[in-house]
Structures are given as C-alpha cells and as structure tokens.
C-alpha atoms as a PDB file:
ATOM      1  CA  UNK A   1       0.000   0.000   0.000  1.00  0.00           C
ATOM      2  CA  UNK A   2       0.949   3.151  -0.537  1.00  0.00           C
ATOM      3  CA  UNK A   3      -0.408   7.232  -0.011  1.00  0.00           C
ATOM      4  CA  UNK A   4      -2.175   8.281  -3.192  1.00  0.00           C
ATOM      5  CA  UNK A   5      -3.269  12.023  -3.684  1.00  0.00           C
ATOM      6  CA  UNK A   6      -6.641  12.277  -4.762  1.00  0.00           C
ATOM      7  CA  UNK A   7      -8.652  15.332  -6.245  1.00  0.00           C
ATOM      8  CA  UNK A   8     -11.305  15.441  -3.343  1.00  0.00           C
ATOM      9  CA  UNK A   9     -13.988  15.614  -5.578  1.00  0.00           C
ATOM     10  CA  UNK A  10     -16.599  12.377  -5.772  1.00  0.00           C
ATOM     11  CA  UNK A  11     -20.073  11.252  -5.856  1.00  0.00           C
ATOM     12  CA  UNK A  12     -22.568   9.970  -3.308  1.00  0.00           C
ATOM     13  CA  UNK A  13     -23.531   6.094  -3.816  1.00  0.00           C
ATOM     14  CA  UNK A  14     -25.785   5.416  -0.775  1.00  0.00           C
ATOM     15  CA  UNK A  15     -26.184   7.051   2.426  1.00  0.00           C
ATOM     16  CA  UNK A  16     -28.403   6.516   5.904  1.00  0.00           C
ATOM     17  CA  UNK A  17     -29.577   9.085   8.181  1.00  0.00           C
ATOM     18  CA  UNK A  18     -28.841   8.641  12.148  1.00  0.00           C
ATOM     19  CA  UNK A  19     -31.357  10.544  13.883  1.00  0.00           C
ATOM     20  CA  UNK A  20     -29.374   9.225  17.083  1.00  0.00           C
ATOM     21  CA  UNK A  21     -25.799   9.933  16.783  1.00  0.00           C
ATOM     22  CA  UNK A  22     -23.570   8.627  19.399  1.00  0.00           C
ATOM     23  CA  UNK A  23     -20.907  11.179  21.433  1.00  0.00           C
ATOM     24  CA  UNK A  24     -19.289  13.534  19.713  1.00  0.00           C
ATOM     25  CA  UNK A  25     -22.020  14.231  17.944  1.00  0.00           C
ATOM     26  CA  UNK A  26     -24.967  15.851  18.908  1.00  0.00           C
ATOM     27  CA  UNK A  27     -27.576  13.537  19.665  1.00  0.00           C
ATOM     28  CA  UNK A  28     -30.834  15.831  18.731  1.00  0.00           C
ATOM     29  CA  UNK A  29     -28.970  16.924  15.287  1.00  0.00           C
ATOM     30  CA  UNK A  30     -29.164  13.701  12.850  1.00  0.00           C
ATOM     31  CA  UNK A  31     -26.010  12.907  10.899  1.00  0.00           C
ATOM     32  CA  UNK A  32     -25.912  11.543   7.287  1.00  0.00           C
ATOM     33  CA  UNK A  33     -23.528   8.823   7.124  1.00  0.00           C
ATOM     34  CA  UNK A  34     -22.347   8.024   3.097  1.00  0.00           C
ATOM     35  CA  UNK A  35     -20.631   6.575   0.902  1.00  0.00           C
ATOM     36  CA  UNK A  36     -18.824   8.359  -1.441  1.00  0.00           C
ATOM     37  CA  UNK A  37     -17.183   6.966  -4.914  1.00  0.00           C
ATOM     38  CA  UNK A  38     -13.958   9.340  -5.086  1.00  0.00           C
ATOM     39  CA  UNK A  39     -13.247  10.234  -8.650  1.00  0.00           C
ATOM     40  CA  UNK A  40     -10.136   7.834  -8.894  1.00  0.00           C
ATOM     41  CA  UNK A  41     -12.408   5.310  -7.731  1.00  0.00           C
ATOM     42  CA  UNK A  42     -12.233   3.931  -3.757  1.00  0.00           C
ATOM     43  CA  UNK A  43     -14.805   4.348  -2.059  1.00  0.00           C
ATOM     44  CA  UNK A  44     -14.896   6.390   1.578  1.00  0.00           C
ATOM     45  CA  UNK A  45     -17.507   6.257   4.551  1.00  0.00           C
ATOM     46  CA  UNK A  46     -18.204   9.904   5.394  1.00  0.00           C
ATOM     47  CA  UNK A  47     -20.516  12.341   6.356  1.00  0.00           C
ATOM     48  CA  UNK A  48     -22.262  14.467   4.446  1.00  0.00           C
ATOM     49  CA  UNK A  49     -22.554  18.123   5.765  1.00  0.00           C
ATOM     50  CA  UNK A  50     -23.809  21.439   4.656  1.00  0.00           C
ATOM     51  CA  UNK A  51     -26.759  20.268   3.715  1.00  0.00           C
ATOM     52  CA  UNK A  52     -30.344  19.525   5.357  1.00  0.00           C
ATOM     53  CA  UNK A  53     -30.360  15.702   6.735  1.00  0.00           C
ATOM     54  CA  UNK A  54     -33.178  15.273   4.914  1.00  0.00           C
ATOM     55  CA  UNK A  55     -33.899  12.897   1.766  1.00  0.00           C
ATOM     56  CA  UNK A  56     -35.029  15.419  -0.132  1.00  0.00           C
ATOM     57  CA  UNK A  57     -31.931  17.171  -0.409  1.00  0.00           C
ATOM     58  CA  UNK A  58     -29.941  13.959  -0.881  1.00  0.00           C
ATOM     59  CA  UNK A  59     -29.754  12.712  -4.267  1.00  0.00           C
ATOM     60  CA  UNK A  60     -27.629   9.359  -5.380  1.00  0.00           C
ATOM     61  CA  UNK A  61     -24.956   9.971  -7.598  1.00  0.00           C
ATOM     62  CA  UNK A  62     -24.749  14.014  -6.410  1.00  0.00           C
ATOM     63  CA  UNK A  63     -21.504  15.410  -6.933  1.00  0.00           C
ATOM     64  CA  UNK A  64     -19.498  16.067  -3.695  1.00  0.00           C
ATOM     65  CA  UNK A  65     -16.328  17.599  -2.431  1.00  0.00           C
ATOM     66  CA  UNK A  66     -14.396  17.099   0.284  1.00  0.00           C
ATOM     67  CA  UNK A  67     -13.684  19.443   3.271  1.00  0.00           C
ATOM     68  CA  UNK A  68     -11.747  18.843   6.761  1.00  0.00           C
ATOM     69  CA  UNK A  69     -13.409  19.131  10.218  1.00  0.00           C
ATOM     70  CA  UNK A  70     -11.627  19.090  13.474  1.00  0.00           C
ATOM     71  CA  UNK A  71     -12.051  16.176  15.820  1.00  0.00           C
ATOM     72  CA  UNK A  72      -9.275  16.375  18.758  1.00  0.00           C
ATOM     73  CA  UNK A  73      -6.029  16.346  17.645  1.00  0.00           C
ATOM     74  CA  UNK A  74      -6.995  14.888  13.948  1.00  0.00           C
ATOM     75  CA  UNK A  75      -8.943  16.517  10.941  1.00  0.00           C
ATOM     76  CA  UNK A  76     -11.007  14.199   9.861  1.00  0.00           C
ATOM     77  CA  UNK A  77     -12.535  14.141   5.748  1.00  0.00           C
ATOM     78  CA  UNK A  78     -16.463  14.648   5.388  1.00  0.00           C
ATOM     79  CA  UNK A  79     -18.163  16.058   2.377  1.00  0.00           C
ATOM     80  CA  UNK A  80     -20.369  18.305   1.373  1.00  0.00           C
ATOM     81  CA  UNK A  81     -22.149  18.921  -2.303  1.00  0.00           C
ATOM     82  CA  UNK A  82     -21.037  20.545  -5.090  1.00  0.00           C
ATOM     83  CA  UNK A  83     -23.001  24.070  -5.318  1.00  0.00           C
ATOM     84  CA  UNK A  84     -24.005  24.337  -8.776  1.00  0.00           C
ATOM     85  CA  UNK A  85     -22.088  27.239  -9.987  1.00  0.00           C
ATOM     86  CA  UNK A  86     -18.979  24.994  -9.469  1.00  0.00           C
ATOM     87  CA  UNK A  87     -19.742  22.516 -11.673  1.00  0.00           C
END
C-alpha cells in the first residue's frame, strides 16, 4: 500500500440518516452517514454536511467535495455537495 493524492472531488452512492448519533455528535442533530465513490475510484464512509439531513436534499450519484473538520487532535474528511455554480 501506498499514499495516493486524490482530487477530493466524488459522488454519493448510498447514504443513511442517524437521527441518534452517538458522542461527539450531537444527539438531537441527525447525521448523514455516506458513501462516497472518489473520482479515482475507492470508495470512503463519510458524512455528508452542509446540507439539510433530509432525503429530499440527498440525491444518489450528487456530486461532492471534500472538506476537513476538526475532531481532537486529527482533521477528519467529510463532504459536502457541489453548489451548482462549481460545476
């Protein structure tokens, strides 16, 4: 094995929402928990965030970029979709 860099960009395959996240996230806010096809091909498990945790503003196959949150001492990927003036 070996590190790859990867363009950050991908696409959403399947996701679930947890409307009872476990510590450290907040357990009234409900997570969505993907995964995500990069372009180069692996596939990730994520989160998806900026957007409503709500089906209808989940689509399959929705473009999405990556974007780095702090957890601790780590930063950890999650992703959030493409706004359409960027594509």
């Amino acid at each position: 094995m070996e590190w790859t860099p990867v363009s950050g960009r991908g696409r959403l395959l399947s996701y679930v929402i947890n409307y009872r996240p476990t510590p450290p996230f907040d357990p009234a806010t409900p997570i969505v928990v993907a995964l995500v096809e990069l372009e180069e091909g692996p596939h990730l498990m994520s989160n998806v965030v900026g957007v409503e945790a709500d089906p209808e503003y989940l689509e399959l196959d929705q473009p999405l970029e990556v974007t780095f949150i702090a957890r601790g001492d780590m930063k950890l990927p999650v992703f959030t979709p493409v706004q359409e003036s960027a594509r």
